[in-house]
PDB file of N, CA and C in Angstrom:
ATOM      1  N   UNK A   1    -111.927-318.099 -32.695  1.00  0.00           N
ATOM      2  CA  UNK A   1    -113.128-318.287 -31.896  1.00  0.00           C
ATOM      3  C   UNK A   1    -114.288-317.572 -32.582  1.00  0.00           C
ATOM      4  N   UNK A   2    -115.830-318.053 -32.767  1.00  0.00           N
ATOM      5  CA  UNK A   2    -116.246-317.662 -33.584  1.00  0.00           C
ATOM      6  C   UNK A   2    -117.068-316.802 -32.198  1.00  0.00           C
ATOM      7  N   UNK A   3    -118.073-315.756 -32.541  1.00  0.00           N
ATOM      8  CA  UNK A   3    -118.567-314.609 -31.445  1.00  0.00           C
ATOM      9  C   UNK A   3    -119.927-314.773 -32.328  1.00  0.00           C
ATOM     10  N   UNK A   4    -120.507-315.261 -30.700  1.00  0.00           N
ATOM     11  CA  UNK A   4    -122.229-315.382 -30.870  1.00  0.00           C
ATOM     12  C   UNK A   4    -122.683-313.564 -31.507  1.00  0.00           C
ATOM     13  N   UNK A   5    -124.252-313.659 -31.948  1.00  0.00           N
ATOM     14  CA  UNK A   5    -124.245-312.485 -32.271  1.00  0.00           C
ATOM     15  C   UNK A   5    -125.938-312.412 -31.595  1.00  0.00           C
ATOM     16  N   UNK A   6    -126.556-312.909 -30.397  1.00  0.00           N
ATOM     17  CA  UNK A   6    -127.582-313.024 -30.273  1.00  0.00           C
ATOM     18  C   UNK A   6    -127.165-312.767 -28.349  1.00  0.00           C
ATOM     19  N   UNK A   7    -128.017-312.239 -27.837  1.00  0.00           N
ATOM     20  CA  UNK A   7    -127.561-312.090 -26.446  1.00  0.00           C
ATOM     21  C   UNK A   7    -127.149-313.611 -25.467  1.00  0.00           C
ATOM     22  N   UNK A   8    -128.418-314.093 -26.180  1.00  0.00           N
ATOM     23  CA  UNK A   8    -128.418-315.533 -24.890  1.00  0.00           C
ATOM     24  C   UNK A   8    -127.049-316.271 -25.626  1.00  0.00           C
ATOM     25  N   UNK A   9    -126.537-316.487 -26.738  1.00  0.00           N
ATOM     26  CA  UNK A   9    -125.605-316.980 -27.135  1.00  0.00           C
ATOM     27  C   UNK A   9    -124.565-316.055 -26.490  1.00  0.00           C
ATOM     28  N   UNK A  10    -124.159-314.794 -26.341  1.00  0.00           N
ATOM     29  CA  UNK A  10    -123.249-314.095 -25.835  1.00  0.00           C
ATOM     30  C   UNK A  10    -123.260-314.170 -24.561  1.00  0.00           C
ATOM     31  N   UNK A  11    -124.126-314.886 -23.559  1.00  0.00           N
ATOM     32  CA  UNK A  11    -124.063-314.954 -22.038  1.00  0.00           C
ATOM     33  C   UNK A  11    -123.910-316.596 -21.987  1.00  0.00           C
ATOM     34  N   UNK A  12    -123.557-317.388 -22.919  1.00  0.00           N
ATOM     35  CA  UNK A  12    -123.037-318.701 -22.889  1.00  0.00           C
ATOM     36  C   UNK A  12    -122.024-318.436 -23.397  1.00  0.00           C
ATOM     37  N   UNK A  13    -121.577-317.825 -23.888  1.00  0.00           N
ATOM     38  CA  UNK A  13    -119.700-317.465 -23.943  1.00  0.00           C
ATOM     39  C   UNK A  13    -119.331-316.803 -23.204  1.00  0.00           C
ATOM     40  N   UNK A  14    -119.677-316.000 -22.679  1.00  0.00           N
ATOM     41  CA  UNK A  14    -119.206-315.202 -21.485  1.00  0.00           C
ATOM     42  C   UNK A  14    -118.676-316.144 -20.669  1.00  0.00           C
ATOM     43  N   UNK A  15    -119.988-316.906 -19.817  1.00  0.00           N
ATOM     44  CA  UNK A  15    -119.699-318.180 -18.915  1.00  0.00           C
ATOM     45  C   UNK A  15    -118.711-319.155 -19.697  1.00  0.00           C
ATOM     46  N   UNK A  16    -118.828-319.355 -20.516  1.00  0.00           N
ATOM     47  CA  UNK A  16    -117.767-320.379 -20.914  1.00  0.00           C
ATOM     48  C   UNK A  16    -116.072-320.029 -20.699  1.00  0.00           C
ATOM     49  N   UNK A  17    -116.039-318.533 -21.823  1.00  0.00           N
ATOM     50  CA  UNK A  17    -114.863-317.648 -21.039  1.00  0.00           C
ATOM     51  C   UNK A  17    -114.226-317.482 -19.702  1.00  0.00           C
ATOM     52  N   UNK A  18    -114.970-317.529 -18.546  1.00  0.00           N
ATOM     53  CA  UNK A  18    -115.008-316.821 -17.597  1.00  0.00           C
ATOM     54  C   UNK A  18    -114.518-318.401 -17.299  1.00  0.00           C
ATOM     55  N   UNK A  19    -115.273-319.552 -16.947  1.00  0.00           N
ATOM     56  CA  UNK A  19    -115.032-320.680 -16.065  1.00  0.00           C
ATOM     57  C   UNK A  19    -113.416-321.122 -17.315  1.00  0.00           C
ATOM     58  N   UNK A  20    -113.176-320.808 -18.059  1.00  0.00           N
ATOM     59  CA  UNK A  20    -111.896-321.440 -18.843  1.00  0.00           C
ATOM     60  C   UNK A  20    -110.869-320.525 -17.710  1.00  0.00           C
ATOM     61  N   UNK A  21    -110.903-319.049 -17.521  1.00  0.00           N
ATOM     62  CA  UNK A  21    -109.997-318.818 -16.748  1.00  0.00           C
ATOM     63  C   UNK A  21    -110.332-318.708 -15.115  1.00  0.00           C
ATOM     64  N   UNK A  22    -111.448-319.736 -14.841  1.00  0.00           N
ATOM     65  CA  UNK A  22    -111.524-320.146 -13.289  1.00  0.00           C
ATOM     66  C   UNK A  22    -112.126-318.852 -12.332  1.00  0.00           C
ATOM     67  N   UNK A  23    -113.380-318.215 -13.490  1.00  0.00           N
ATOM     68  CA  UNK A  23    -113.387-317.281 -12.583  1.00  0.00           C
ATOM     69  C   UNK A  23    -115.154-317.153 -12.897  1.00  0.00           C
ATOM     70  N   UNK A  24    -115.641-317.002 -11.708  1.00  0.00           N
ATOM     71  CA  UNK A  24    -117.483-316.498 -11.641  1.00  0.00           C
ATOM     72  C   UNK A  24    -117.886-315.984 -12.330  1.00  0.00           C
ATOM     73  N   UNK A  25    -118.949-316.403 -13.392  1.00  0.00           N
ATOM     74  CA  UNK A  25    -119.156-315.142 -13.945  1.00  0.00           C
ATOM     75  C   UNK A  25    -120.112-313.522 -13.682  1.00  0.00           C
ATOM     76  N   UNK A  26    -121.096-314.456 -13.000  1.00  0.00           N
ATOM     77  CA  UNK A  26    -121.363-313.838 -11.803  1.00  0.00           C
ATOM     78  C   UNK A  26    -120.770-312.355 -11.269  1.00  0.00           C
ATOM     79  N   UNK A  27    -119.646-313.114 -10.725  1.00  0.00           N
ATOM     80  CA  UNK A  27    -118.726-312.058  -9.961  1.00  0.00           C
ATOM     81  C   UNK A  27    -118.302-310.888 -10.957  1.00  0.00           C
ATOM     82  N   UNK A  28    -117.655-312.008 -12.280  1.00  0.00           N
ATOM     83  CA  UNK A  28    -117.070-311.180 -13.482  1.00  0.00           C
ATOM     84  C   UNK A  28    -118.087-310.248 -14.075  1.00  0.00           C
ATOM     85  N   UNK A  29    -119.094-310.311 -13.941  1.00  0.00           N
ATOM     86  CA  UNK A  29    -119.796-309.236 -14.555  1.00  0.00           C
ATOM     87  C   UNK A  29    -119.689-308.469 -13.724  1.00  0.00           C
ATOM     88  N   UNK A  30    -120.231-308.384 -12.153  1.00  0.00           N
ATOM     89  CA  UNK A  30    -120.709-307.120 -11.550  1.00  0.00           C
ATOM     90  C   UNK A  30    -119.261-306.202 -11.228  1.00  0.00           C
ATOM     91  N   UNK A  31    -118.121-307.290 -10.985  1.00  0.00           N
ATOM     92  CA  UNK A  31    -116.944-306.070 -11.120  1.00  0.00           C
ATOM     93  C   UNK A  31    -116.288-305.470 -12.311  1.00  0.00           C
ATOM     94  N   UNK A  32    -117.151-306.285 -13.517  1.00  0.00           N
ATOM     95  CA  UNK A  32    -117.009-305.402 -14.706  1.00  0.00           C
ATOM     96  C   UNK A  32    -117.777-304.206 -15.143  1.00  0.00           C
ATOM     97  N   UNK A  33    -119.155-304.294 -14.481  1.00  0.00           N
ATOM     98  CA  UNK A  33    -119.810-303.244 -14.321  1.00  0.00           C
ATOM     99  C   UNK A  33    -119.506-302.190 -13.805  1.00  0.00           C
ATOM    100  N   UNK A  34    -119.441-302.353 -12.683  1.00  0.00           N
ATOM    101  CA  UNK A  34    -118.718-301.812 -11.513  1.00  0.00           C
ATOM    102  C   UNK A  34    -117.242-300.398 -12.157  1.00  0.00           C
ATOM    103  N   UNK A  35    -116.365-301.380 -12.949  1.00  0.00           N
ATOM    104  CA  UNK A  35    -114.830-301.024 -13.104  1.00  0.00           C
ATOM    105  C   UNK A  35    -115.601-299.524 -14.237  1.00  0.00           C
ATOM    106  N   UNK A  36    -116.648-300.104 -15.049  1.00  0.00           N
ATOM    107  CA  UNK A  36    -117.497-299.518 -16.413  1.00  0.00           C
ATOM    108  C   UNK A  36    -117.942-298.249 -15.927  1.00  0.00           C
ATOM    109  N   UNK A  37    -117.851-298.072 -14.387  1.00  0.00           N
ATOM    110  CA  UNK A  37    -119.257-297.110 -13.683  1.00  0.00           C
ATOM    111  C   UNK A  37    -117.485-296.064 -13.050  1.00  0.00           C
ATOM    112  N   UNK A  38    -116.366-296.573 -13.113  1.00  0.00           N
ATOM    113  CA  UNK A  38    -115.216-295.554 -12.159  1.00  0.00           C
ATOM    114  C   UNK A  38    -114.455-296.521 -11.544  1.00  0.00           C
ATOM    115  N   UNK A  39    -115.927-297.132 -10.558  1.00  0.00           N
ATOM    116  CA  UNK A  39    -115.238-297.843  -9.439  1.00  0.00           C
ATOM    117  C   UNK A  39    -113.729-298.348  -9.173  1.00  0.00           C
ATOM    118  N   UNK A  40    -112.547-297.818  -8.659  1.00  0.00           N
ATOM    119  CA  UNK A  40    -111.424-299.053  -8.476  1.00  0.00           C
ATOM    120  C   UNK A  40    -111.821-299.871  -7.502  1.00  0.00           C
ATOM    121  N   UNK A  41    -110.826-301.222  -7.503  1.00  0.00           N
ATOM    122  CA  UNK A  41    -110.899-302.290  -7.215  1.00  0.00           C
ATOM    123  C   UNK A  41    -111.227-302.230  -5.383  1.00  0.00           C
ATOM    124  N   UNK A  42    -110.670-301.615  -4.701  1.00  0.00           N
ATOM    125  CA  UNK A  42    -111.021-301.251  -3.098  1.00  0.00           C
ATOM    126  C   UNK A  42    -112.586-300.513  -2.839  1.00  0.00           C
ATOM    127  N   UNK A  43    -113.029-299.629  -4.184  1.00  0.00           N
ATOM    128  CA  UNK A  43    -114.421-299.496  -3.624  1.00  0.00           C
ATOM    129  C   UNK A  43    -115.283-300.523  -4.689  1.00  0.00           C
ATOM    130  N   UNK A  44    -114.714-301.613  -5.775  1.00  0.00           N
ATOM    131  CA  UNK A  44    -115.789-302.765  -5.797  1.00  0.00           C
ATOM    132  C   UNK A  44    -116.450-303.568  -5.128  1.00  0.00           C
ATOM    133  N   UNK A  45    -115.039-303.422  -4.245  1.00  0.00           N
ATOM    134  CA  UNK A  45    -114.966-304.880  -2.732  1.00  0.00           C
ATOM    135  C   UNK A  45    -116.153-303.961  -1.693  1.00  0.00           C
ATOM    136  N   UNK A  46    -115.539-303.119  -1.793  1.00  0.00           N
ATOM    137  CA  UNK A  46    -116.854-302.281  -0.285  1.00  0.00           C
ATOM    138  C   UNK A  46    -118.163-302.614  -0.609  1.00  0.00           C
ATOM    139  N   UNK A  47    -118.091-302.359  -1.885  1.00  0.00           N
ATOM    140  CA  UNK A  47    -119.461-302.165  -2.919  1.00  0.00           C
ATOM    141  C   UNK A  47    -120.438-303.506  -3.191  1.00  0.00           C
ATOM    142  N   UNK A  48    -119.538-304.399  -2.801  1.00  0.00           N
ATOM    143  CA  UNK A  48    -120.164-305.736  -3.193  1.00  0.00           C
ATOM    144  C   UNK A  48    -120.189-307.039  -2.127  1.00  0.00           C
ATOM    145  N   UNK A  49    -119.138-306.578  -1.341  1.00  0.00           N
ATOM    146  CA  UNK A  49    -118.881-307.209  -0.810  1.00  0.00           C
ATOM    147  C   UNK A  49    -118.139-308.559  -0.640  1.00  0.00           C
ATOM    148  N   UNK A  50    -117.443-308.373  -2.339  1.00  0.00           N
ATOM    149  CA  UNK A  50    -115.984-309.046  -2.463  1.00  0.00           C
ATOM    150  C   UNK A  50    -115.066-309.103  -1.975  1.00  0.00           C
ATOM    151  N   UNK A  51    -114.499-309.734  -1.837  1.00  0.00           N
ATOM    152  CA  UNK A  51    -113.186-309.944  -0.913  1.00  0.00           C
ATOM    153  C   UNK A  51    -112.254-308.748  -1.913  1.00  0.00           C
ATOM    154  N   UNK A  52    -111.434-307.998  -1.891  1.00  0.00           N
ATOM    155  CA  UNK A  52    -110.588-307.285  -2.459  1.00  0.00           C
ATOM    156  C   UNK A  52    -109.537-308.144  -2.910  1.00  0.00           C
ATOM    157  N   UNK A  53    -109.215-308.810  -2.253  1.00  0.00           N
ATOM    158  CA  UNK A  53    -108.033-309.787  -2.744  1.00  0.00           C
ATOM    159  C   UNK A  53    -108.672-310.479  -3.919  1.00  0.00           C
ATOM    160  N   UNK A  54    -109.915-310.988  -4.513  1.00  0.00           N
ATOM    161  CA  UNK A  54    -110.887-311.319  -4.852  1.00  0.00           C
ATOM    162  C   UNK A  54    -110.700-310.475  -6.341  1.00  0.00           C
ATOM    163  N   UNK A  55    -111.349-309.536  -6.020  1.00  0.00           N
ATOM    164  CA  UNK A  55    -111.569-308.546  -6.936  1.00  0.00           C
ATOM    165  C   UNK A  55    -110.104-308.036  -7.611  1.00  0.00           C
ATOM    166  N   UNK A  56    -109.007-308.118  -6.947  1.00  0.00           N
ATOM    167  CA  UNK A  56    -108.011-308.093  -7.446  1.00  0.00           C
ATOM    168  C   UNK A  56    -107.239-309.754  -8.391  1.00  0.00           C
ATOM    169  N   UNK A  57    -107.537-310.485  -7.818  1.00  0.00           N
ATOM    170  CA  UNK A  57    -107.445-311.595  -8.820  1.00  0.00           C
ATOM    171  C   UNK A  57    -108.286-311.770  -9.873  1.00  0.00           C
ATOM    172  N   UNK A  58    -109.551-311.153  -9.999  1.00  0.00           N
ATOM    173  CA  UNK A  58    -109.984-310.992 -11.396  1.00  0.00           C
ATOM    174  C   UNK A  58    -109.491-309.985 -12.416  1.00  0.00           C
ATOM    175  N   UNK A  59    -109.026-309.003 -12.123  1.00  0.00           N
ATOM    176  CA  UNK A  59    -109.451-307.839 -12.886  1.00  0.00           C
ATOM    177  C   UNK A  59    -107.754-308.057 -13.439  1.00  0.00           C
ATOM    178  N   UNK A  60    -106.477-308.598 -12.169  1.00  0.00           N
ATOM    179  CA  UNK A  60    -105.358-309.295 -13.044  1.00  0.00           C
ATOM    180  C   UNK A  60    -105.501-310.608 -13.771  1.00  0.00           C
ATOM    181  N   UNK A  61    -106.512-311.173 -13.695  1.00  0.00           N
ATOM    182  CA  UNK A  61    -106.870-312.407 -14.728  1.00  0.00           C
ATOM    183  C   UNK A  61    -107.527-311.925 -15.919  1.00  0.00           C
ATOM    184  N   UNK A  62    -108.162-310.746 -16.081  1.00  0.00           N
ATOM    185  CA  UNK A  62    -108.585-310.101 -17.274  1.00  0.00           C
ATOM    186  C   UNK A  62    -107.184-309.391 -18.145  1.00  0.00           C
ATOM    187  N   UNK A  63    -106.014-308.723 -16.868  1.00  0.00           N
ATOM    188  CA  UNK A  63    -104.944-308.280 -17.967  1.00  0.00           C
ATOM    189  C   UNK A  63    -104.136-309.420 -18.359  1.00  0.00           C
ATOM    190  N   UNK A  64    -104.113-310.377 -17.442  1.00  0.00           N
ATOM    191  CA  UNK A  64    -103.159-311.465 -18.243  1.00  0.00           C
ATOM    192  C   UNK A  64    -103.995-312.924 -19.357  1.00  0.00           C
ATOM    193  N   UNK A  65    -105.231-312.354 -19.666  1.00  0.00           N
ATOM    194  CA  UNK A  65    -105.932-313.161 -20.827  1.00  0.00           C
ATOM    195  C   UNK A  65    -105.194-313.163 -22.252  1.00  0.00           C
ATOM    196  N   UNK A  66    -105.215-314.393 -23.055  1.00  0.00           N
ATOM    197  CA  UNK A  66    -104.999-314.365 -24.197  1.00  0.00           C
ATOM    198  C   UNK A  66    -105.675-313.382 -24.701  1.00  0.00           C
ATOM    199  N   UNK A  67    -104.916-312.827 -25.593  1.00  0.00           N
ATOM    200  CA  UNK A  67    -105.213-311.825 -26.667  1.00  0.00           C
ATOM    201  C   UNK A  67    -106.937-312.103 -27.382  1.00  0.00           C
ATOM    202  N   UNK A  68    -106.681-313.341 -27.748  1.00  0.00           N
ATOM    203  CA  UNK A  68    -108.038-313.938 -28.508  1.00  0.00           C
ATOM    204  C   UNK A  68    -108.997-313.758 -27.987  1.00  0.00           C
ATOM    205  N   UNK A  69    -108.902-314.213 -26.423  1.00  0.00           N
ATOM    206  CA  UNK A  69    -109.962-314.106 -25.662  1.00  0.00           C
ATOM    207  C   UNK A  69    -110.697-313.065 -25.232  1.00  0.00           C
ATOM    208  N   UNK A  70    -109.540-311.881 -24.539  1.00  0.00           N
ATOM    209  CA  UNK A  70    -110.085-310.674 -24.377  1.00  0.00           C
ATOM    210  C   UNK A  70    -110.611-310.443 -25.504  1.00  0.00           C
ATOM    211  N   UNK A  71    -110.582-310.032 -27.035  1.00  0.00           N
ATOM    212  CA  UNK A  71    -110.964-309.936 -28.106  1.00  0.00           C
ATOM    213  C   UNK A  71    -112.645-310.112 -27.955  1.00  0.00           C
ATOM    214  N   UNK A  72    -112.464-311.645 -27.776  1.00  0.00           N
ATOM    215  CA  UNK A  72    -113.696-311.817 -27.809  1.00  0.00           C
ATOM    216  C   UNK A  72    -114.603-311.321 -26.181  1.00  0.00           C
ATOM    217  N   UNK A  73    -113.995-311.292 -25.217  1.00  0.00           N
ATOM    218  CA  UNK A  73    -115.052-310.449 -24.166  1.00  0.00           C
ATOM    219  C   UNK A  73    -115.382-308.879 -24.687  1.00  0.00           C
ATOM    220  N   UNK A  74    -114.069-308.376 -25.570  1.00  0.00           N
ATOM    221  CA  UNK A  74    -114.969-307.097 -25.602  1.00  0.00           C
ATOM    222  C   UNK A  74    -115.910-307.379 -26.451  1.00  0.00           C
ATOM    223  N   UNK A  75    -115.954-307.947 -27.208  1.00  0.00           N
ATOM    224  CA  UNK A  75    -117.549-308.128 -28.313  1.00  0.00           C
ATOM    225  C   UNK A  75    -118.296-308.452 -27.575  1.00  0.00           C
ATOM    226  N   UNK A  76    -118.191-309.517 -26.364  1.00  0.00           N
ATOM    227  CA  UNK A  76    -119.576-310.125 -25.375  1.00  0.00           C
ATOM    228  C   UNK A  76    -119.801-308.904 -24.473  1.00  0.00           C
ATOM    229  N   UNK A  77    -119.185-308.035 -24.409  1.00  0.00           N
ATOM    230  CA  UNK A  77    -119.496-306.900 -23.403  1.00  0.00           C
ATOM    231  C   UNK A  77    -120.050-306.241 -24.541  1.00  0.00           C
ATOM    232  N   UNK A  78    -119.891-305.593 -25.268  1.00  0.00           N
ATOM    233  CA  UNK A  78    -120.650-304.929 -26.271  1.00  0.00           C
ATOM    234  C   UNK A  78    -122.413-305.516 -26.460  1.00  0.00           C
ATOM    235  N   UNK A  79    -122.322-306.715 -27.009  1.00  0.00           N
ATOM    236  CA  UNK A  79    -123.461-307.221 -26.985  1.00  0.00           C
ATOM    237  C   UNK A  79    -124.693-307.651 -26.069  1.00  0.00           C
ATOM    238  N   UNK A  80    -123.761-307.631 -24.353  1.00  0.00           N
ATOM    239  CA  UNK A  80    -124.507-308.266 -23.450  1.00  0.00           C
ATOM    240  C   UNK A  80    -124.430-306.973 -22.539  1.00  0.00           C
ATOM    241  N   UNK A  81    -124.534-306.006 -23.013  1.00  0.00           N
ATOM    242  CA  UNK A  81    -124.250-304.542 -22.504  1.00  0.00           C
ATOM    243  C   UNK A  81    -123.465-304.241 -21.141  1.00  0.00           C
ATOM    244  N   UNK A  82    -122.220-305.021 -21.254  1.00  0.00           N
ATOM    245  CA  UNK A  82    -121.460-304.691 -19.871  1.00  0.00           C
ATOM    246  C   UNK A  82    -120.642-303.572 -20.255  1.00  0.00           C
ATOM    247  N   UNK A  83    -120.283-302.538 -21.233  1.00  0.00           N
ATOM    248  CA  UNK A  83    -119.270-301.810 -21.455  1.00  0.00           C
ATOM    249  C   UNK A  83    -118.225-302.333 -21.689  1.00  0.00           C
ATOM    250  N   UNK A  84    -117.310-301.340 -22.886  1.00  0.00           N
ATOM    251  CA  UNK A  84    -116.399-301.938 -23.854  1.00  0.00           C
ATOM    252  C   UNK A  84    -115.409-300.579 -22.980  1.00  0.00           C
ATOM    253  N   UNK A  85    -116.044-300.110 -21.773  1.00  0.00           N
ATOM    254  CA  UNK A  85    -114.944-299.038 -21.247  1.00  0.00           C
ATOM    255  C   UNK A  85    -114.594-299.509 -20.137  1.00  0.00           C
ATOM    256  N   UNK A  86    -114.871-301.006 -19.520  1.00  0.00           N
ATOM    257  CA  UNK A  86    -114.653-301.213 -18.341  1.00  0.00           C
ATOM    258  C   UNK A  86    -113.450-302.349 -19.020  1.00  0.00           C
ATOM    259  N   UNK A  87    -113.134-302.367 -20.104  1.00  0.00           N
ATOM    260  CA  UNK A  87    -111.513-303.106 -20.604  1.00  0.00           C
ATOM    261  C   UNK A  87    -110.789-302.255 -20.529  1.00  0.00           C
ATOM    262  N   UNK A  88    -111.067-300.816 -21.137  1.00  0.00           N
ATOM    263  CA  UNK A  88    -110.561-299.740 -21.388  1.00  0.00           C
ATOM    264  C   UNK A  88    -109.414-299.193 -19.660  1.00  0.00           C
ATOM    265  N   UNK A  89    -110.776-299.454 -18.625  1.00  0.00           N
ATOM    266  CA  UNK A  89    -110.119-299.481 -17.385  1.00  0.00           C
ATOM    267  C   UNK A  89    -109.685-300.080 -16.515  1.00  0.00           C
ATOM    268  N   UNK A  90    -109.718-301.593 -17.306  1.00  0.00           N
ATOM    269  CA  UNK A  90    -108.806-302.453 -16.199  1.00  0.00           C
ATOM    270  C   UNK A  90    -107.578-302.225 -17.168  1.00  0.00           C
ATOM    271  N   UNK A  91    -107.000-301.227 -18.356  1.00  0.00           N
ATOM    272  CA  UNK A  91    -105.452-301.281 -18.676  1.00  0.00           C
ATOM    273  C   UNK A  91    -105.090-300.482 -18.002  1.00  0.00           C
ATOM    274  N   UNK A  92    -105.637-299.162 -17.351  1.00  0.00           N
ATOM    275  CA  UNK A  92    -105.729-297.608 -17.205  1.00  0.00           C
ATOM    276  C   UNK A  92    -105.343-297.383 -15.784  1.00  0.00           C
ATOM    277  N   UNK A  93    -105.816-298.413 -14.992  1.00  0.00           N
ATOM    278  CA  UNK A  93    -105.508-298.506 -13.096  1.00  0.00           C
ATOM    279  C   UNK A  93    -105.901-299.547 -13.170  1.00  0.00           C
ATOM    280  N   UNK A  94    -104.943-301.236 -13.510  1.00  0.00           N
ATOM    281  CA  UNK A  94    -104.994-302.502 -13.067  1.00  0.00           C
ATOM    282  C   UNK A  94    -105.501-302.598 -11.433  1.00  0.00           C
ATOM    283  N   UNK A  95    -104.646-301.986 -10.793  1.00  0.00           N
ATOM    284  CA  UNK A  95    -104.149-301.807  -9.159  1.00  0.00           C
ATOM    285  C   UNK A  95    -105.378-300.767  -8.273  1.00  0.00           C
ATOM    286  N   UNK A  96    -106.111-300.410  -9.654  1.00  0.00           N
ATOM    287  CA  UNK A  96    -106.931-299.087  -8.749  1.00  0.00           C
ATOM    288  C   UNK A  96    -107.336-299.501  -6.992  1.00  0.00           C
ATOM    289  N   UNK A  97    -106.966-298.531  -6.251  1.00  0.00           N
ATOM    290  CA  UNK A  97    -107.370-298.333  -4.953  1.00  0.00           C
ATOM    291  C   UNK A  97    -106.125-299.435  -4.275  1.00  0.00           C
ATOM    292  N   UNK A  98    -104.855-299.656  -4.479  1.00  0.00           N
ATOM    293  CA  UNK A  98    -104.289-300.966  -4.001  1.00  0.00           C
ATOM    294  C   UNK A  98    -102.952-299.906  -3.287  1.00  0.00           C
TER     295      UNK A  98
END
């Protein structure tokens, strides 16, 4: 997969990423932000007003991504400044707050 190197190209892969594994991107950013800032998954949902069940089907759709793919979100998080520590913490407490 080749990795945009320009922001607006890195927020059309993001979305592209995100709807391949059926998920908002929208959503996927702010509970990636969110995960980047501490937050576990029970105070994203308070925080946002996600469903928790919600927020828990993303953040296990981020650990069970192809290899390739995650690959390439951490470069789109790098570039589109979502944090390359909020991957770091969905390996660290998948389950946080569960």
């Amino acid at each position: 997969m080749d990795l945009p190197f320009d922001e607006t190209q890195a927020n059309e892969q993001f979305i592209r990423l995100s709807k391949k594994y059926g998920l908002n991107p929208v959503m996927l950013k702010e509970i990636l932000m969110l995960r980047n800032k501490g937050f576990n998954n029970a105070q994203i949902a308070q925080h946002t007003g996600i469903n928790r069940n919600t927020v828990n089907k993303y953040v296990s759709a981020l650990n069970e991504m192809q290899t390739e793919d995650l690959l390439a979100l951490i470069a789109l998080f790098a570039i589109i400044g979502i944090g390359i520590a909020a991957i770091a913490a969905l390996f660290g407490n998948s389950n946080g707050g569960n």
